[in-house]
C-alpha atoms as a PDB file:
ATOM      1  CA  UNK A   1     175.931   8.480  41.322  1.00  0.00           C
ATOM      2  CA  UNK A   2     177.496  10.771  38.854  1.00  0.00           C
ATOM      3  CA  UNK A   3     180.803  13.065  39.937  1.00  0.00           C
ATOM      4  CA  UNK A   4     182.563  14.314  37.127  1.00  0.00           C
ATOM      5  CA  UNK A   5     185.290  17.521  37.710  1.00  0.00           C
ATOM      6  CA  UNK A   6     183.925  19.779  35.207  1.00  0.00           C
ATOM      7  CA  UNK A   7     180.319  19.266  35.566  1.00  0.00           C
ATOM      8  CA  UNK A   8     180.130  18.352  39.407  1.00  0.00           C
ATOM      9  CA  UNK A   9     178.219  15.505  41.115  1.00  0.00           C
ATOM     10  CA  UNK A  10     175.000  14.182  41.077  1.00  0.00           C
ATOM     11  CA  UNK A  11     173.343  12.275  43.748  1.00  0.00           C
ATOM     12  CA  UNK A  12     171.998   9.422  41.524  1.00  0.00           C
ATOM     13  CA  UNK A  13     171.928   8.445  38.455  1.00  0.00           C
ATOM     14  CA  UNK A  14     168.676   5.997  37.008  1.00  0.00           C
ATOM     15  CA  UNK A  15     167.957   4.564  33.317  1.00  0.00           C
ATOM     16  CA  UNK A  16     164.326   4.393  31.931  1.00  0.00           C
ATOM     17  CA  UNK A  17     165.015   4.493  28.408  1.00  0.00           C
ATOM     18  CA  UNK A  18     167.664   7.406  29.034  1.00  0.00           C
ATOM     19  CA  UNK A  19     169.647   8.145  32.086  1.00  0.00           C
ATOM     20  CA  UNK A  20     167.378  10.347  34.931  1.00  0.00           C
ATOM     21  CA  UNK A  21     169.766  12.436  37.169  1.00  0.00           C
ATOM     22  CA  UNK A  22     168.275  12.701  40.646  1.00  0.00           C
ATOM     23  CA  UNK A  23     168.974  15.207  43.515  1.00  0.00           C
ATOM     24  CA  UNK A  24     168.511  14.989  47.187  1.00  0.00           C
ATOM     25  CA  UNK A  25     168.089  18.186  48.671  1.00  0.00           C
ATOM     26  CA  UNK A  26     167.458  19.255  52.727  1.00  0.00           C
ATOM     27  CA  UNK A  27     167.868  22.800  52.890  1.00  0.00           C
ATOM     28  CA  UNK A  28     165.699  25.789  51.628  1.00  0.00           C
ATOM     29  CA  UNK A  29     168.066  26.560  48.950  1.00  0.00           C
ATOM     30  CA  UNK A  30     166.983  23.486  47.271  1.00  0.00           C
ATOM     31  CA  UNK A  31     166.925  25.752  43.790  1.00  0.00           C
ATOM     32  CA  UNK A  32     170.514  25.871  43.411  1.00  0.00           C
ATOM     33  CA  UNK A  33     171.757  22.668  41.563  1.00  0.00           C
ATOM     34  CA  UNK A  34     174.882  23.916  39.732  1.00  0.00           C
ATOM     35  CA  UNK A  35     175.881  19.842  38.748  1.00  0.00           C
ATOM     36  CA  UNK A  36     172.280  18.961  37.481  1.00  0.00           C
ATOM     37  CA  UNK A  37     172.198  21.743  35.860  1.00  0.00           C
ATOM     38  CA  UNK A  38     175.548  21.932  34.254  1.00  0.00           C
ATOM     39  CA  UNK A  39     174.492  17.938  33.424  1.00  0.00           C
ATOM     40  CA  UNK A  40     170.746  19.581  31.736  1.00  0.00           C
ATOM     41  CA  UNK A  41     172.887  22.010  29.415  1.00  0.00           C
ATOM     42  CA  UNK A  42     174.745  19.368  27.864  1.00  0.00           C
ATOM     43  CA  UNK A  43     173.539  18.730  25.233  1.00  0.00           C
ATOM     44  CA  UNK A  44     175.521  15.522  24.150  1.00  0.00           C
ATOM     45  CA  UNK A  45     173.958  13.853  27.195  1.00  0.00           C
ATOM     46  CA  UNK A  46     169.999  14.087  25.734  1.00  0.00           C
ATOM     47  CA  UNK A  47     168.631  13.868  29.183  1.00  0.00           C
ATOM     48  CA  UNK A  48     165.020  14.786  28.922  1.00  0.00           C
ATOM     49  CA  UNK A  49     164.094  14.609  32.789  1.00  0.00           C
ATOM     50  CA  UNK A  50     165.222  15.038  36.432  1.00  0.00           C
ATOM     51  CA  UNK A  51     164.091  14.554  39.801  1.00  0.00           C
ATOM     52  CA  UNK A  52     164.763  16.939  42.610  1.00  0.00           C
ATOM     53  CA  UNK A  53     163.397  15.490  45.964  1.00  0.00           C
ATOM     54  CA  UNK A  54     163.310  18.590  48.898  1.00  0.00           C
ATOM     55  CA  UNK A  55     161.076  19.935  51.459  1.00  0.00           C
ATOM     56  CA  UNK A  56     158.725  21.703  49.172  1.00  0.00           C
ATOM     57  CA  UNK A  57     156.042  20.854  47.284  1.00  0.00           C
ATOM     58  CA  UNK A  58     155.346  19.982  43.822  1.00  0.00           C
ATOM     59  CA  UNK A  59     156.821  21.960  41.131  1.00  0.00           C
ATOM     60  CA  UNK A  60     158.008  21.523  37.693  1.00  0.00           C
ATOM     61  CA  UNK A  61     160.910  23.996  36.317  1.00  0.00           C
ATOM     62  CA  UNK A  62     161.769  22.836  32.816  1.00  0.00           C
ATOM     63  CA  UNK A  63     163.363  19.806  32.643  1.00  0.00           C
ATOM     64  CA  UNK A  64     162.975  19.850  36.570  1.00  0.00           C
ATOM     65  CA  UNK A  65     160.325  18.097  38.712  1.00  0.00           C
ATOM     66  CA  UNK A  66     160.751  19.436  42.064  1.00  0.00           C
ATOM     67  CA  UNK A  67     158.933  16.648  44.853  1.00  0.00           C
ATOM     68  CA  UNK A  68     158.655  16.477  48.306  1.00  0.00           C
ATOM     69  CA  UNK A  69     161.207  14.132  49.937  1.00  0.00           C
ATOM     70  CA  UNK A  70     158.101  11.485  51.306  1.00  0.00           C
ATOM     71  CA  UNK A  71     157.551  11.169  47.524  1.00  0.00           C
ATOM     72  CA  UNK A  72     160.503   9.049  47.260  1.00  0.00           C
ATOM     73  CA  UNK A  73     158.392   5.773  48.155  1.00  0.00           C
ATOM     74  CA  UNK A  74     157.016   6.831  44.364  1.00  0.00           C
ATOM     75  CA  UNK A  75     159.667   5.732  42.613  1.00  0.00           C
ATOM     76  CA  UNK A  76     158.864   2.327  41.824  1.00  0.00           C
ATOM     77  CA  UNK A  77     161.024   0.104  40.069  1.00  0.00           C
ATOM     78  CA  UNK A  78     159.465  -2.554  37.055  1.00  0.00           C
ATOM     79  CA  UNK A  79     162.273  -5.277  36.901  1.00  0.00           C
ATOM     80  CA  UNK A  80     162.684  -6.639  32.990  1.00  0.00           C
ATOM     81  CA  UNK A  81     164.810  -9.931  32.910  1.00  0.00           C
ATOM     82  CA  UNK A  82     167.602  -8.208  31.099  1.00  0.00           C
ATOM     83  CA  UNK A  83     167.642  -4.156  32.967  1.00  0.00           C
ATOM     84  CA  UNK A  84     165.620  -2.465  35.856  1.00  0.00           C
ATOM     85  CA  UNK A  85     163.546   0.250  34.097  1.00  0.00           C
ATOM     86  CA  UNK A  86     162.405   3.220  37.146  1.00  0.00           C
ATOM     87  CA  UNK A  87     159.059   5.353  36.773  1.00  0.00           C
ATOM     88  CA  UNK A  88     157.697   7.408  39.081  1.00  0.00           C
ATOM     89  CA  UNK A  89     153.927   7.027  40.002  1.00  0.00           C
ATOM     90  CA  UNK A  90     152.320  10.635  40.398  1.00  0.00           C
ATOM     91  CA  UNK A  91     148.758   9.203  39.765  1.00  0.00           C
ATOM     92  CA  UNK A  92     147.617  10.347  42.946  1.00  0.00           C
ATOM     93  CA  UNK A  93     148.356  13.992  42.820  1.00  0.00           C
ATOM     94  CA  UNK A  94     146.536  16.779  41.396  1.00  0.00           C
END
């Protein structure tokens, strides 16, 4: 979870390497993400990726990968002894 008053809030908030904001999204207007992508443009943050789970299919947008809500059982999780490192499996879509 990031919340931060200039840049807005962010549903979650995973590491792999660098931090991976992620968005939950119900409605049709799934598009408009002012937080992530206040979070995108800054640049001092590097992030490289984000996840926006909604009730559309798959569609990538930039740094944006737009995924269908059921695609949340994709995000698997490899535990290391020291840090949990998140990836998300897309091996079975074309």
């Amino acid at each position: 979870y990031f919340n931060s008053k200039k840049q807005g809030e962010v549903d979650f908030v995973i590491e792999k390497g660098n931090a991976i904001p992620i968005e939950i999204k119900s409605g049709k207007d799934y598009e408009r993400h002012r937080a992530l992508n206040n979070i995108l443009d800054k640049e001092d943050y590097e992030i490289q990726q984000s996840y926006v789970f909604c009730q559309d299919n798959l569609k990538l947008s930039g740094k944006i990968t737009y995924l269908p809500i059921y695609m949340l059982m994709c995000l698997n999780r490899e535990v290391k002894m020291d840090n949990p490192i998140y990836k998300l499996d897309l091996t079975g879509i074309s």
